[in-house]
PDB file of N, CA and C in Angstrom:
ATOM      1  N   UNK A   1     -10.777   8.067  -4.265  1.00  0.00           N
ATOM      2  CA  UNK A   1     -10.688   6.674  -3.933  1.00  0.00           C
ATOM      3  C   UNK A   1     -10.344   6.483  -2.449  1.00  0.00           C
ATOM      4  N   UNK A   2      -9.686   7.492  -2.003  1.00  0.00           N
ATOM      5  CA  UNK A   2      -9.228   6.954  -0.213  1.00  0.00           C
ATOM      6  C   UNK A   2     -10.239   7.429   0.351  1.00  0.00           C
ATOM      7  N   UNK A   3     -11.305   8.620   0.043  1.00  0.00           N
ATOM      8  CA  UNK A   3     -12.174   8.467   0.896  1.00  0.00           C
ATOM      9  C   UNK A   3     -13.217   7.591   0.933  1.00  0.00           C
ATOM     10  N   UNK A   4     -13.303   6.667  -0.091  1.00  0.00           N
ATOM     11  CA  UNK A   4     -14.313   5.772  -0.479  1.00  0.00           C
ATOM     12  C   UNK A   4     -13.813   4.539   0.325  1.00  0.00           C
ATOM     13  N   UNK A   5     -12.445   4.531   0.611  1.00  0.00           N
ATOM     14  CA  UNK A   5     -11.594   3.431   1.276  1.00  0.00           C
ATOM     15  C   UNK A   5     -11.889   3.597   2.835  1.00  0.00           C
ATOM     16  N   UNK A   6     -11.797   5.303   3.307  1.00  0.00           N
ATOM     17  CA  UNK A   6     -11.934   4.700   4.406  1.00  0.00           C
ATOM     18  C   UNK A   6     -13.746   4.834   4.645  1.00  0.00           C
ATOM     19  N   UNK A   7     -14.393   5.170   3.675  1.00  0.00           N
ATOM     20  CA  UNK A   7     -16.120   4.846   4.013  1.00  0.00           C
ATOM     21  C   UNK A   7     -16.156   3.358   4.323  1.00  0.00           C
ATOM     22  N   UNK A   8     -15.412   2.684   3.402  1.00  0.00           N
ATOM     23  CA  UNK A   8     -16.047   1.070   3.156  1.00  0.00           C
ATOM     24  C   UNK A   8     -15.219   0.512   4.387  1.00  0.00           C
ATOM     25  N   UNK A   9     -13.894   0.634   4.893  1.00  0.00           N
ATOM     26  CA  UNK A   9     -13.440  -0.231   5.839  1.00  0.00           C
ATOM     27  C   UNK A   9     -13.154   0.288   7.710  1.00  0.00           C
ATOM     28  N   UNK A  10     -12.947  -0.272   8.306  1.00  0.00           N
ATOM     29  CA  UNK A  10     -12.638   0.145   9.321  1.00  0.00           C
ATOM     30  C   UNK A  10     -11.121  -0.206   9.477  1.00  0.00           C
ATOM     31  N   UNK A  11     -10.005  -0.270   8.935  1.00  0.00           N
ATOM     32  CA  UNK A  11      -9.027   0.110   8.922  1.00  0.00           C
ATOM     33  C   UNK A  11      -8.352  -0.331   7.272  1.00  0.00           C
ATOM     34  N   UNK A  12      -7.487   0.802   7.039  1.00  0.00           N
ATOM     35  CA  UNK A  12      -6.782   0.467   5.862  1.00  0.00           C
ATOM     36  C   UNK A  12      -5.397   0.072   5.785  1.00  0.00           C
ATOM     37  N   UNK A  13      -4.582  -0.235   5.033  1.00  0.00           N
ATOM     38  CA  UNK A  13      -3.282  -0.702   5.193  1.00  0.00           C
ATOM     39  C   UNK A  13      -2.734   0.745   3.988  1.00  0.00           C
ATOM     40  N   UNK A  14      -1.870   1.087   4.200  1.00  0.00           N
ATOM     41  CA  UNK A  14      -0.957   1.804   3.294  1.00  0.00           C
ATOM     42  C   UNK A  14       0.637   2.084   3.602  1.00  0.00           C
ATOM     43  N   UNK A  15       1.365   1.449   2.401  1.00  0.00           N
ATOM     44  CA  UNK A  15       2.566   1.222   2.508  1.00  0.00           C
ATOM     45  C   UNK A  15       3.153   2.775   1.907  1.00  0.00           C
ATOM     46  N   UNK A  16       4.236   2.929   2.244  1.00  0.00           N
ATOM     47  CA  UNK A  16       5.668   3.952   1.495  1.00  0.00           C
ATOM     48  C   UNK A  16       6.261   3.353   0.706  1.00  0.00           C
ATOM     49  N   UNK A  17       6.349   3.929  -0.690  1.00  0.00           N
ATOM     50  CA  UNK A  17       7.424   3.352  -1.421  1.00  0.00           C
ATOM     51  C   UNK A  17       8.636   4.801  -2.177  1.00  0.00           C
ATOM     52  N   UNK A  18       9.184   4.328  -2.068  1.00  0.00           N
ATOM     53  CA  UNK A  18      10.533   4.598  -2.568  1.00  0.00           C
ATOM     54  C   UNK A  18      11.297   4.881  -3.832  1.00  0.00           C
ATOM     55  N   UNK A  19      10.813   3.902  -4.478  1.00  0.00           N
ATOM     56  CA  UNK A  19      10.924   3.373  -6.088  1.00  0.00           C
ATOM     57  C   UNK A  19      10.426   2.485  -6.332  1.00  0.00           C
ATOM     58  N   UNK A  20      10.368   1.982  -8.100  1.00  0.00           N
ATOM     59  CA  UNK A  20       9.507   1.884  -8.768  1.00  0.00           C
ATOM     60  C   UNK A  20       9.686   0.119  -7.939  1.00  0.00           C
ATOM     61  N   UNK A  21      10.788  -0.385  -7.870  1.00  0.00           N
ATOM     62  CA  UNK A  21      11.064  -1.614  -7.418  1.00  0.00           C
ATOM     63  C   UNK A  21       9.841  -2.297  -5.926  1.00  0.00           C
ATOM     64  N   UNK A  22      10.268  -1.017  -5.077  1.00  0.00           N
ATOM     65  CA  UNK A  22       9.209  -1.193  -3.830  1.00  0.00           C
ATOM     66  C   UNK A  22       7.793  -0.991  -4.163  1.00  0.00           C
ATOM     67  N   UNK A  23       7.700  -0.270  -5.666  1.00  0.00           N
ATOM     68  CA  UNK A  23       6.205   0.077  -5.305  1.00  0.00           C
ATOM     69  C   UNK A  23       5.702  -1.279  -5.902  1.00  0.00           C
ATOM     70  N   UNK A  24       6.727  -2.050  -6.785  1.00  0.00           N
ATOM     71  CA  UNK A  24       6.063  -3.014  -7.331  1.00  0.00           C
ATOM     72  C   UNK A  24       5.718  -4.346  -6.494  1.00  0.00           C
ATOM     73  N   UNK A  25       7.069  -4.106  -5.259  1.00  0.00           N
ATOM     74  CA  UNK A  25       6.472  -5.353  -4.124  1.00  0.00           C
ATOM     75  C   UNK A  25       5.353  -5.025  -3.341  1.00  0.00           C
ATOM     76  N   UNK A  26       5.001  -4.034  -3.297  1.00  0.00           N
ATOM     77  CA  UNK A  26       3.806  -2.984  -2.596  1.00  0.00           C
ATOM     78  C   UNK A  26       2.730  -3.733  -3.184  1.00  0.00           C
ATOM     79  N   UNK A  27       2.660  -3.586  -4.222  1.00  0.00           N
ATOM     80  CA  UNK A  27       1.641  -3.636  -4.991  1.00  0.00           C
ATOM     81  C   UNK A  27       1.640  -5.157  -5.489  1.00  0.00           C
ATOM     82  N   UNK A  28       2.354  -6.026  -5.539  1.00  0.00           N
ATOM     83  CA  UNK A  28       1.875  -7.465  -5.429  1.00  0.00           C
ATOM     84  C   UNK A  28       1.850  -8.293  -4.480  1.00  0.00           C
ATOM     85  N   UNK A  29       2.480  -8.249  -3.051  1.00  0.00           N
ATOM     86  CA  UNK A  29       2.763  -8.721  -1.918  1.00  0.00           C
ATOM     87  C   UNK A  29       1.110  -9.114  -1.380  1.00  0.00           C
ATOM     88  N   UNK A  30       0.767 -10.578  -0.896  1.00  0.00           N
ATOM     89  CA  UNK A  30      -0.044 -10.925  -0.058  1.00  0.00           C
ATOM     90  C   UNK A  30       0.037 -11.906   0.801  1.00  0.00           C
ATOM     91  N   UNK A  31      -0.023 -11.631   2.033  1.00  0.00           N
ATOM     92  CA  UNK A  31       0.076 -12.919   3.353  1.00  0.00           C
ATOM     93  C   UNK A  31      -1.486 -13.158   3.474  1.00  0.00           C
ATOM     94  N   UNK A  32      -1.096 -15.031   3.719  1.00  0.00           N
ATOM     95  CA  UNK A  32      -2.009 -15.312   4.133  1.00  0.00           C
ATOM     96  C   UNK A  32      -2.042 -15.385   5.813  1.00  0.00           C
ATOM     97  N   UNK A  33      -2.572 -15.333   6.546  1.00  0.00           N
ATOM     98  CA  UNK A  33      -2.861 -14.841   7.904  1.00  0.00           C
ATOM     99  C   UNK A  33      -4.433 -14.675   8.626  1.00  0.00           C
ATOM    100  N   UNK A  34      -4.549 -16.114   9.398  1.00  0.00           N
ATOM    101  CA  UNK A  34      -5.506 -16.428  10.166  1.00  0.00           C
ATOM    102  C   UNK A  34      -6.956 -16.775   9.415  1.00  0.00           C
ATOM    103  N   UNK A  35      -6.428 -17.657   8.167  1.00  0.00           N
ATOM    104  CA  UNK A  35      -7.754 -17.969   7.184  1.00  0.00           C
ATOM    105  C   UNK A  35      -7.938 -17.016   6.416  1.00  0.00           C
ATOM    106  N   UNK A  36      -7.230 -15.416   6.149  1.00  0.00           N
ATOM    107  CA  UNK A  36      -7.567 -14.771   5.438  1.00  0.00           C
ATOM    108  C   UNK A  36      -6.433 -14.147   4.658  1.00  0.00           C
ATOM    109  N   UNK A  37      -6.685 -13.777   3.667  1.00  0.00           N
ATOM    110  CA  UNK A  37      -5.233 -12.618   3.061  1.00  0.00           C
ATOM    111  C   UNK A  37      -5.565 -10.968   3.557  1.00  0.00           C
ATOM    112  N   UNK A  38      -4.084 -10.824   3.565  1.00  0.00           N
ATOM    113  CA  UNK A  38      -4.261  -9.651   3.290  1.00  0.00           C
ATOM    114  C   UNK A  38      -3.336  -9.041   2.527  1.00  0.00           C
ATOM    115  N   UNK A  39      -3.603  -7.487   2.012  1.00  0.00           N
ATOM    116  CA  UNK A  39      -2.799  -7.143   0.932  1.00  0.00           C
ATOM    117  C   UNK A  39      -2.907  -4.874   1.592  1.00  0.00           C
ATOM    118  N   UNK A  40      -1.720  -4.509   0.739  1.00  0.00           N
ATOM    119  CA  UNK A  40      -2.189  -3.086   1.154  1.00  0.00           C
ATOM    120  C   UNK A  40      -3.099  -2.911   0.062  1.00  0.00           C
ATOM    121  N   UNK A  41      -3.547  -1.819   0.663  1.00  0.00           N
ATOM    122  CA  UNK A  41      -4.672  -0.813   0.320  1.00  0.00           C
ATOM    123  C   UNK A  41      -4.360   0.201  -0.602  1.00  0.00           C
ATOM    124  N   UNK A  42      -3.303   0.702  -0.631  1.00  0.00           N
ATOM    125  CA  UNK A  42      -2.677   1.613  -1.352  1.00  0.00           C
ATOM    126  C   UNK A  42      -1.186   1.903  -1.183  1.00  0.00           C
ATOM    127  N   UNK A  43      -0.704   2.842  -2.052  1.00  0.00           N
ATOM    128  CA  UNK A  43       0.527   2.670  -2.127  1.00  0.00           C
ATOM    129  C   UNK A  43       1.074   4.636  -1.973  1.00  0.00           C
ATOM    130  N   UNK A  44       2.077   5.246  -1.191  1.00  0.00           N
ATOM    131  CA  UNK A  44       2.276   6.746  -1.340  1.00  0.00           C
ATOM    132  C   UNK A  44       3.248   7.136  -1.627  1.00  0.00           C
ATOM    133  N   UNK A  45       3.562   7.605  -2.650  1.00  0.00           N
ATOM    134  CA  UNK A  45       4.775   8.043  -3.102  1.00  0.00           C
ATOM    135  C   UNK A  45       4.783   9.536  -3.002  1.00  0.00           C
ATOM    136  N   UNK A  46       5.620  10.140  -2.526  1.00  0.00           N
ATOM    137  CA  UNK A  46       5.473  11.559  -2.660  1.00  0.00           C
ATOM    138  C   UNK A  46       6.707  12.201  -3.701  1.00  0.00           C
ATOM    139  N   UNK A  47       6.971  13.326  -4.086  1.00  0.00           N
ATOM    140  CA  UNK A  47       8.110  13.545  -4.980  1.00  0.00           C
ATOM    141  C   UNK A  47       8.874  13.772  -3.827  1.00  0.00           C
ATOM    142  N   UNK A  48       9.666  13.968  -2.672  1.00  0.00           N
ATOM    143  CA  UNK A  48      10.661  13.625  -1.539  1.00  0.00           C
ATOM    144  C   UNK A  48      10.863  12.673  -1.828  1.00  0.00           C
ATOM    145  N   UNK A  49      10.362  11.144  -1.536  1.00  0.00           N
ATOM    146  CA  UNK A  49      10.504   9.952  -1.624  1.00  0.00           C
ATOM    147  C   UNK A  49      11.062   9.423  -2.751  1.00  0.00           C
ATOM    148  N   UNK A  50      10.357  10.241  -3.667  1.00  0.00           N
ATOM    149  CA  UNK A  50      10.887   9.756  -5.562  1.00  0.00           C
ATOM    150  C   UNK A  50      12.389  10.571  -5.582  1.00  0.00           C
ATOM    151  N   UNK A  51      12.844  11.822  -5.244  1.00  0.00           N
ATOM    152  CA  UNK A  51      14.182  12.176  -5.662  1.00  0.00           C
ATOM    153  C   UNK A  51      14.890  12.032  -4.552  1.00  0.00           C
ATOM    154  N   UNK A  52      14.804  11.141  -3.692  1.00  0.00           N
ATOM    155  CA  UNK A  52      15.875  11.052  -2.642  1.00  0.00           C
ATOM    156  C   UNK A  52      16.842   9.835  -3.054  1.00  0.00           C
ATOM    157  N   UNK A  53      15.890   9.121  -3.384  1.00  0.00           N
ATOM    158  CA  UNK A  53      16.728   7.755  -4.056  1.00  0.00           C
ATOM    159  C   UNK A  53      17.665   8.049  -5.355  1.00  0.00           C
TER     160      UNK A  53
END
């Protein structure tokens, strides 16, 4: 899927999350901004990120 992401766009958005809390604002969060929305692209959790918290 991310390489299909960056075929189709010329830039992507991808956030860090932390826990399940951030990944869920990650993953519903959208501004509107200059007539258009935007939203991320994806979301990266790595297992560092998951057992640090």
């Amino acid at each position: 899927m991310l390489k299909r992401l960056l075929e189709a766009k010329p830039l992507i958005r991808i956030i860090e999350s932390h826990s399940g809390l951030t990944g869920l604002i990650a993953e519903t969060v959208r501004v509107e901004c200059d007539g258009g929305v935007r939203e991320f692209d994806g979301i990266w959790m790595s297992s560092l990120t998951d057992s640090a918290v």
